[in-house]
PDB file of N, CA and C in Angstrom:
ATOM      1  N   UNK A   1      90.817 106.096 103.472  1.00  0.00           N
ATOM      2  CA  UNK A   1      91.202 105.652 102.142  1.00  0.00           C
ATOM      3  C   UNK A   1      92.687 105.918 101.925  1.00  0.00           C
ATOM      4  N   UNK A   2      93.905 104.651 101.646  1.00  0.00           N
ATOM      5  CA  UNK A   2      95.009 104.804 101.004  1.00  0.00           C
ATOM      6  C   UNK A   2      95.345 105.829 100.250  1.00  0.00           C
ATOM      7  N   UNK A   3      96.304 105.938 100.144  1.00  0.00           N
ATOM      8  CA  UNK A   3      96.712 107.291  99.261  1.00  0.00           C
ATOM      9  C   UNK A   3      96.841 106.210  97.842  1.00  0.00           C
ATOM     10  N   UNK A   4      95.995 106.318  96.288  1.00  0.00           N
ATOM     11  CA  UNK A   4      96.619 105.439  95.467  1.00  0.00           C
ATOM     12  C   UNK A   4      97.513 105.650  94.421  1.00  0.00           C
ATOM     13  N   UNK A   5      98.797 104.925  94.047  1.00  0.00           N
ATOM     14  CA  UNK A   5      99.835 105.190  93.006  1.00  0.00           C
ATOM     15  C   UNK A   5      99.468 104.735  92.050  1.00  0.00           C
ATOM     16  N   UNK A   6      99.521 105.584  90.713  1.00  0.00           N
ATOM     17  CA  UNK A   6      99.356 104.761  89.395  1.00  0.00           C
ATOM     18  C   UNK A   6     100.604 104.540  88.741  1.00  0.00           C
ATOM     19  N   UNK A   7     100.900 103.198  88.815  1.00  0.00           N
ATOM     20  CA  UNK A   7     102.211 102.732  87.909  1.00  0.00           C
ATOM     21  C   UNK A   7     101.997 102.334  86.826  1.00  0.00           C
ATOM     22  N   UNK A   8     102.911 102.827  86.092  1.00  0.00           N
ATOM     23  CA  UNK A   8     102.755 102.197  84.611  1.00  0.00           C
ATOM     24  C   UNK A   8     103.930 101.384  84.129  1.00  0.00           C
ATOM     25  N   UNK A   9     104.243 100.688  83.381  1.00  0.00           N
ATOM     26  CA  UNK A   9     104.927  99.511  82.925  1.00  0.00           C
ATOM     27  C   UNK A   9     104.905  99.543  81.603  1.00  0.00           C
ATOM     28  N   UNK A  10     106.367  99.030  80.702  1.00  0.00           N
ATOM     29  CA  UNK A  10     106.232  98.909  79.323  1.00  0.00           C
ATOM     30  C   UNK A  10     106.013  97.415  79.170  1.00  0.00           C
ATOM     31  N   UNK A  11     105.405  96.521  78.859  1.00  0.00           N
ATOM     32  CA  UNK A  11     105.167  95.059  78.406  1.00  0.00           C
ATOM     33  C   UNK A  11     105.408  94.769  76.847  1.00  0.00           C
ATOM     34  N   UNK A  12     105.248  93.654  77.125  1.00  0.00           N
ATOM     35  CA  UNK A  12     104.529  92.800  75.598  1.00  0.00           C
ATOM     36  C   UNK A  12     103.467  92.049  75.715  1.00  0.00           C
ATOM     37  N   UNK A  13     102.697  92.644  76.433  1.00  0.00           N
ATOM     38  CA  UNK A  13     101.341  91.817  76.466  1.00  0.00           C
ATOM     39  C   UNK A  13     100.675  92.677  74.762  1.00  0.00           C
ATOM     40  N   UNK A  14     100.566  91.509  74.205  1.00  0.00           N
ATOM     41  CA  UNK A  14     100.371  92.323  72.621  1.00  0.00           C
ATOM     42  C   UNK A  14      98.981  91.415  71.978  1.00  0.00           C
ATOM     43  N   UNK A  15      98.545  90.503  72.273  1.00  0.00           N
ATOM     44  CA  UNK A  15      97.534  89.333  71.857  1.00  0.00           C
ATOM     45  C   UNK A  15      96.478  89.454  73.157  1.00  0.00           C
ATOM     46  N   UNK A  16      95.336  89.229  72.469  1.00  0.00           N
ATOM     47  CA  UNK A  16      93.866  89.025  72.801  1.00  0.00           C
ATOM     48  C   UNK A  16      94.259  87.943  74.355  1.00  0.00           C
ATOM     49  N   UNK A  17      94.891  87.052  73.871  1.00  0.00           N
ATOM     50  CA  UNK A  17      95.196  86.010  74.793  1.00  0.00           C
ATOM     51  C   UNK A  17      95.900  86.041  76.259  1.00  0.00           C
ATOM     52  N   UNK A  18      96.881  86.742  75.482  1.00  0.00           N
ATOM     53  CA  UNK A  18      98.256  87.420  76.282  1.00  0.00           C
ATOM     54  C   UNK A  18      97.134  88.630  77.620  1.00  0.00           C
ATOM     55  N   UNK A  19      96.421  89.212  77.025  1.00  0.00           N
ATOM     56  CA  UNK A  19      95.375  90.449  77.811  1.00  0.00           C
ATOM     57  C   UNK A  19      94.125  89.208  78.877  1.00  0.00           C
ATOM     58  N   UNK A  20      94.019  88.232  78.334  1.00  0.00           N
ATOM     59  CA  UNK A  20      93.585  87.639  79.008  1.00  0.00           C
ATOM     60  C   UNK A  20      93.908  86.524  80.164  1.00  0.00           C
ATOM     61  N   UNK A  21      95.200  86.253  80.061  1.00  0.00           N
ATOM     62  CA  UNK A  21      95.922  85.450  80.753  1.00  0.00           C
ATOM     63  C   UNK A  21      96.637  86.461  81.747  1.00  0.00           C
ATOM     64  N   UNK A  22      97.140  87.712  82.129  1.00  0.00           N
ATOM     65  CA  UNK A  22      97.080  88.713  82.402  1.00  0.00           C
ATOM     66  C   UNK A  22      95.719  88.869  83.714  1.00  0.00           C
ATOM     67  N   UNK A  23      94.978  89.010  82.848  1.00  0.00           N
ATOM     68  CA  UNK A  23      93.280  89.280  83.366  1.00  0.00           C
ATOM     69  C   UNK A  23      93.626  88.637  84.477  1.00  0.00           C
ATOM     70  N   UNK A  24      93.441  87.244  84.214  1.00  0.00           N
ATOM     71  CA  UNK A  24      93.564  86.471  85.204  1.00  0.00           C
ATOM     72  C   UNK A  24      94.494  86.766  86.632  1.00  0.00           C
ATOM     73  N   UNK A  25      95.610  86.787  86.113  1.00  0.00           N
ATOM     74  CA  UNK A  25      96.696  87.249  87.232  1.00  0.00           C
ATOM     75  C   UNK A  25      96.264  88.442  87.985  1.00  0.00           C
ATOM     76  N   UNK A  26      95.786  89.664  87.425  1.00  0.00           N
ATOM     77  CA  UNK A  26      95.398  90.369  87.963  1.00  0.00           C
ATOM     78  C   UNK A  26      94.344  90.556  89.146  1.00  0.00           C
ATOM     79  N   UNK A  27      93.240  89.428  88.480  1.00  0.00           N
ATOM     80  CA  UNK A  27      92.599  88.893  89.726  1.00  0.00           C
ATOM     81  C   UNK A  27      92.708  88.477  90.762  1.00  0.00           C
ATOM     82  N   UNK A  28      93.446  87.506  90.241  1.00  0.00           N
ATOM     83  CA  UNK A  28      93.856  86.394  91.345  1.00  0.00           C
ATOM     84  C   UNK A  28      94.877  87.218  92.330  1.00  0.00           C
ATOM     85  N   UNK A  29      95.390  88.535  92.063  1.00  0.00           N
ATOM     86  CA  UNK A  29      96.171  89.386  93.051  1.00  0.00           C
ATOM     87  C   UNK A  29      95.211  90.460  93.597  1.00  0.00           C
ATOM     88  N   UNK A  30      93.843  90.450  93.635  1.00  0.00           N
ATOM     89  CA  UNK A  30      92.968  91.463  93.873  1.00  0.00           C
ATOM     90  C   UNK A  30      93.367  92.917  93.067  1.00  0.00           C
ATOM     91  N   UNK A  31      93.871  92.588  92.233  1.00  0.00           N
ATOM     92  CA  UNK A  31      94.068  94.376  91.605  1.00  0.00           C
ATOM     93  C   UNK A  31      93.046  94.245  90.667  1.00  0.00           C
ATOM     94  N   UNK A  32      92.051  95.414  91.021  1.00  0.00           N
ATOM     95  CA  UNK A  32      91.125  95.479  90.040  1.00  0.00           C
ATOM     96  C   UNK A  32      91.379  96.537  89.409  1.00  0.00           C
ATOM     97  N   UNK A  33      91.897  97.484  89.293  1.00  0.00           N
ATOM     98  CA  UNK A  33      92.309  98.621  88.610  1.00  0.00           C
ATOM     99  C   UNK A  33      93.571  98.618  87.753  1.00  0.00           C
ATOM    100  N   UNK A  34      93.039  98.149  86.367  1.00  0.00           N
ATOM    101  CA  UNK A  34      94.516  98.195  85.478  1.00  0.00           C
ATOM    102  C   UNK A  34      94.022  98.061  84.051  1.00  0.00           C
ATOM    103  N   UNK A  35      94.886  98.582  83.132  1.00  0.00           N
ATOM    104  CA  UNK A  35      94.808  98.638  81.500  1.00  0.00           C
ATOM    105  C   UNK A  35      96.168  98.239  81.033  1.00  0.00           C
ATOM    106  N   UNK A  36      95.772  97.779  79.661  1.00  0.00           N
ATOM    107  CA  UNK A  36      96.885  97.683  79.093  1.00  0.00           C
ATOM    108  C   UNK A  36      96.718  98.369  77.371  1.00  0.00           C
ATOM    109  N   UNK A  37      97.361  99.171  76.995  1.00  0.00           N
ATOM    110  CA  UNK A  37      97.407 100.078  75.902  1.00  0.00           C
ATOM    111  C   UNK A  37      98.135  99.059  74.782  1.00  0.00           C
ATOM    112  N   UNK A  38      97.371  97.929  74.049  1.00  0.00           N
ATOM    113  CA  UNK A  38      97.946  97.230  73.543  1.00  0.00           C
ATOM    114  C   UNK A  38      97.862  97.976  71.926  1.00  0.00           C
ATOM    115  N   UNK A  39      97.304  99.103  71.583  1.00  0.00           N
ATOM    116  CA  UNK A  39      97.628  99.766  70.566  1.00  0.00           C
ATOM    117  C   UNK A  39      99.296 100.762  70.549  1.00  0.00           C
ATOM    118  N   UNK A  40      99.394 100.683  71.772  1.00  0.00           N
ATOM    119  CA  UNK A  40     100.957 101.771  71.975  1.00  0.00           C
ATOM    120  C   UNK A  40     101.614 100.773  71.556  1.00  0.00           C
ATOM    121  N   UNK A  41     103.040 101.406  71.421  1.00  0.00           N
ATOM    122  CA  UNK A  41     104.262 100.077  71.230  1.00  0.00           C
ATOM    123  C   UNK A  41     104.803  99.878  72.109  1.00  0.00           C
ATOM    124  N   UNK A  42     104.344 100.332  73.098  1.00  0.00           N
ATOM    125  CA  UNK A  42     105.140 100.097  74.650  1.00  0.00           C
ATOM    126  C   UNK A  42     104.161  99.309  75.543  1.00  0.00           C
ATOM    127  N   UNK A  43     102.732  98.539  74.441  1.00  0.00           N
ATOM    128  CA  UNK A  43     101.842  98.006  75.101  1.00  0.00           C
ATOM    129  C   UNK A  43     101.744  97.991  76.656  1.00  0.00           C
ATOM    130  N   UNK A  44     101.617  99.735  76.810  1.00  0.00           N
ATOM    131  CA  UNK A  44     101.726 100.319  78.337  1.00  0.00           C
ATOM    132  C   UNK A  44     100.800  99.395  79.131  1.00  0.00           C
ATOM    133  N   UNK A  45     100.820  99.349  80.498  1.00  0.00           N
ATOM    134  CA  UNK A  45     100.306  98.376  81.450  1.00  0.00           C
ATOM    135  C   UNK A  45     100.423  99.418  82.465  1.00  0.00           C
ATOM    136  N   UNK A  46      99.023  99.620  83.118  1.00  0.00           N
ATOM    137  CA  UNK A  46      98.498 101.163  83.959  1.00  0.00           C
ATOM    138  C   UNK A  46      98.032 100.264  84.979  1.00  0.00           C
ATOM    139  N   UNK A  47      98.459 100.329  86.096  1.00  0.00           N
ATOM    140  CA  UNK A  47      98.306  99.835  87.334  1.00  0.00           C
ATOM    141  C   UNK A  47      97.686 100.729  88.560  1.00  0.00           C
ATOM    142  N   UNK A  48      96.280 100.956  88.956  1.00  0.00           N
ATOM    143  CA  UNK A  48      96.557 101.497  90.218  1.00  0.00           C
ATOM    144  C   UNK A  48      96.274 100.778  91.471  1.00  0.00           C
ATOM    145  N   UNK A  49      97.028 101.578  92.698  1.00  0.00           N
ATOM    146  CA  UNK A  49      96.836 100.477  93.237  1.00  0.00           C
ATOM    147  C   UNK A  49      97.632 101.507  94.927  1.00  0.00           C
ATOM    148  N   UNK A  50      97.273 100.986  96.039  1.00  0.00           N
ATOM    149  CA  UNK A  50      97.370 101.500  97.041  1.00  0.00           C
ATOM    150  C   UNK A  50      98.461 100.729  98.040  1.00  0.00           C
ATOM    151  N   UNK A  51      98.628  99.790  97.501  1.00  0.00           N
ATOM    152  CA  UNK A  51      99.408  98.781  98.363  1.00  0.00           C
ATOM    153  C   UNK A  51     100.369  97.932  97.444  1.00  0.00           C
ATOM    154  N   UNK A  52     100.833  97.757  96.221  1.00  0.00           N
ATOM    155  CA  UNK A  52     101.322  97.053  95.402  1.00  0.00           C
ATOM    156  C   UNK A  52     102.499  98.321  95.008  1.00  0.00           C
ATOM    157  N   UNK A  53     104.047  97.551  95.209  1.00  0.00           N
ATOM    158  CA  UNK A  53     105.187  98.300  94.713  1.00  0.00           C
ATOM    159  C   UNK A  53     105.555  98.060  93.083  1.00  0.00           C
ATOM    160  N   UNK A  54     106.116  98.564  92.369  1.00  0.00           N
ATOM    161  CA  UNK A  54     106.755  98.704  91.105  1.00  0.00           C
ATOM    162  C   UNK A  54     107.263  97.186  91.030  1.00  0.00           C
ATOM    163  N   UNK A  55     108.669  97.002  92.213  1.00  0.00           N
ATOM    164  CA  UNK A  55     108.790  95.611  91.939  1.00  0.00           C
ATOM    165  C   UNK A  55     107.650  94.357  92.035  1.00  0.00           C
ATOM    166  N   UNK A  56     106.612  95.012  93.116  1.00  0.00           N
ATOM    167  CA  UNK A  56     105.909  93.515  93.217  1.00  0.00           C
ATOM    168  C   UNK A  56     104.830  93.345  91.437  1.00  0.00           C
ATOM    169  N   UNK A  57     104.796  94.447  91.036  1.00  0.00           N
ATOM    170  CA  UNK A  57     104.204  94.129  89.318  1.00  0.00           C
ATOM    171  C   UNK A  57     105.227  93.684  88.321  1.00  0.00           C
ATOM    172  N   UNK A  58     106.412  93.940  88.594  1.00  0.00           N
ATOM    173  CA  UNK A  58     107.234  93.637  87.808  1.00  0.00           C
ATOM    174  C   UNK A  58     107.246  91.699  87.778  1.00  0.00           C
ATOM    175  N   UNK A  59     107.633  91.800  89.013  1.00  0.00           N
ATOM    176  CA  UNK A  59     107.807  90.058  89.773  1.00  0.00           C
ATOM    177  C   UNK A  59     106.257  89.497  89.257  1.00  0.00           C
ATOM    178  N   UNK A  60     105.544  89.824  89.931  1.00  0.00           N
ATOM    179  CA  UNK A  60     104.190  89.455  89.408  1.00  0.00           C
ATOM    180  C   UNK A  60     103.620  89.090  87.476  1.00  0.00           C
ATOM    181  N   UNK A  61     104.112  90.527  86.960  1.00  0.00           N
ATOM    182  CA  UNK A  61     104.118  89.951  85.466  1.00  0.00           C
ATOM    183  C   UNK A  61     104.949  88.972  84.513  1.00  0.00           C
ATOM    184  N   UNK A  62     106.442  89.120  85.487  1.00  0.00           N
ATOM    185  CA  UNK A  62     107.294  88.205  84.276  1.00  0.00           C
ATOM    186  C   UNK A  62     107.896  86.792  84.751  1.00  0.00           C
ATOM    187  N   UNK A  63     106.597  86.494  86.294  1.00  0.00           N
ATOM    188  CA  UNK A  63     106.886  85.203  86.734  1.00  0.00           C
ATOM    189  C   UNK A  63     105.949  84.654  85.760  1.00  0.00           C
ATOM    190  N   UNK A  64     105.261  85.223  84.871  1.00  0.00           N
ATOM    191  CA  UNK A  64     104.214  84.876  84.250  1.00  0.00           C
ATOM    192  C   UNK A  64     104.559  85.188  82.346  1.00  0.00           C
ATOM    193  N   UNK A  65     105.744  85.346  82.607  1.00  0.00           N
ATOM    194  CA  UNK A  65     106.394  84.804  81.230  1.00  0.00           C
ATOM    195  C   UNK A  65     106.517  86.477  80.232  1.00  0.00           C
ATOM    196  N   UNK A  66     106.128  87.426  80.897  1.00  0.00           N
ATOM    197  CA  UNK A  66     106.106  88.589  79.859  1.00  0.00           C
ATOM    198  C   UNK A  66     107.070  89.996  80.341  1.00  0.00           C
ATOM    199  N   UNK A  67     107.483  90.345  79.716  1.00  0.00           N
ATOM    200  CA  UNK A  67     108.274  91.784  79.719  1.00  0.00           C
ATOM    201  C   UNK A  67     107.603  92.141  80.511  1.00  0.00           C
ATOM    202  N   UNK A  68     108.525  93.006  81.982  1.00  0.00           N
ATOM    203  CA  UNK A  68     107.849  93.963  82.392  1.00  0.00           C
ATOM    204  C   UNK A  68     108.704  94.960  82.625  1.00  0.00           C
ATOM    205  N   UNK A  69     108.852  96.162  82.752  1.00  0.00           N
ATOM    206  CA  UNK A  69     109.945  97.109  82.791  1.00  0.00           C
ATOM    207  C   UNK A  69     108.899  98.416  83.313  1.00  0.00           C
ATOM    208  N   UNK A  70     109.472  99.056  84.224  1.00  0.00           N
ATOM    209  CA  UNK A  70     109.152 100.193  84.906  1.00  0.00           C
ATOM    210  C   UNK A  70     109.094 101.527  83.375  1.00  0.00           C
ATOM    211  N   UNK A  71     108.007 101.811  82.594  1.00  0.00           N
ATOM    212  CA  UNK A  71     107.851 103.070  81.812  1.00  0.00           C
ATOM    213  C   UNK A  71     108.853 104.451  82.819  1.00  0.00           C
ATOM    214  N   UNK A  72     109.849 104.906  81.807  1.00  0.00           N
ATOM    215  CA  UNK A  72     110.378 106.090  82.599  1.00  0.00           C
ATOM    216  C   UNK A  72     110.542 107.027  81.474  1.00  0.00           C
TER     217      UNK A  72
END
């Protein structure tokens, strides 16, 4: 078993819709392990994942139209 990293991300995934269009992407990249804290204001985005870098979620979320920024 991989060693796994949990990354987190500040977004604007902020709508029912936005969490579901998301969903999707997430699938369609096999990451099944992820949240998004759309009550925070940093509508945090919790990624884990064993093989996926910081940039490839970044690239991955805002080819898809939404904020993504490394939480530091």
């Amino acid at each position: 078993m991989g060693f796994k990293n949990i990354l987190l991300f500040k977004t604007d995934i902020r709508t029912i819709e936005d969490k579901q269009l998301i969903a999707k992407v997430m699938d369609d990249n096999k990451i099944d392990q992820w949240t998004v804290d759309q009550q925070d204001i940093d509508c945090v985005l919790r990624i884990v994942s064993d093989k996926l870098k910081l940039t490839d979620i970044i690239q991955l979320v805002s080819r898809n139209g939404y904020l993504c920024e490394e939480l530091t």
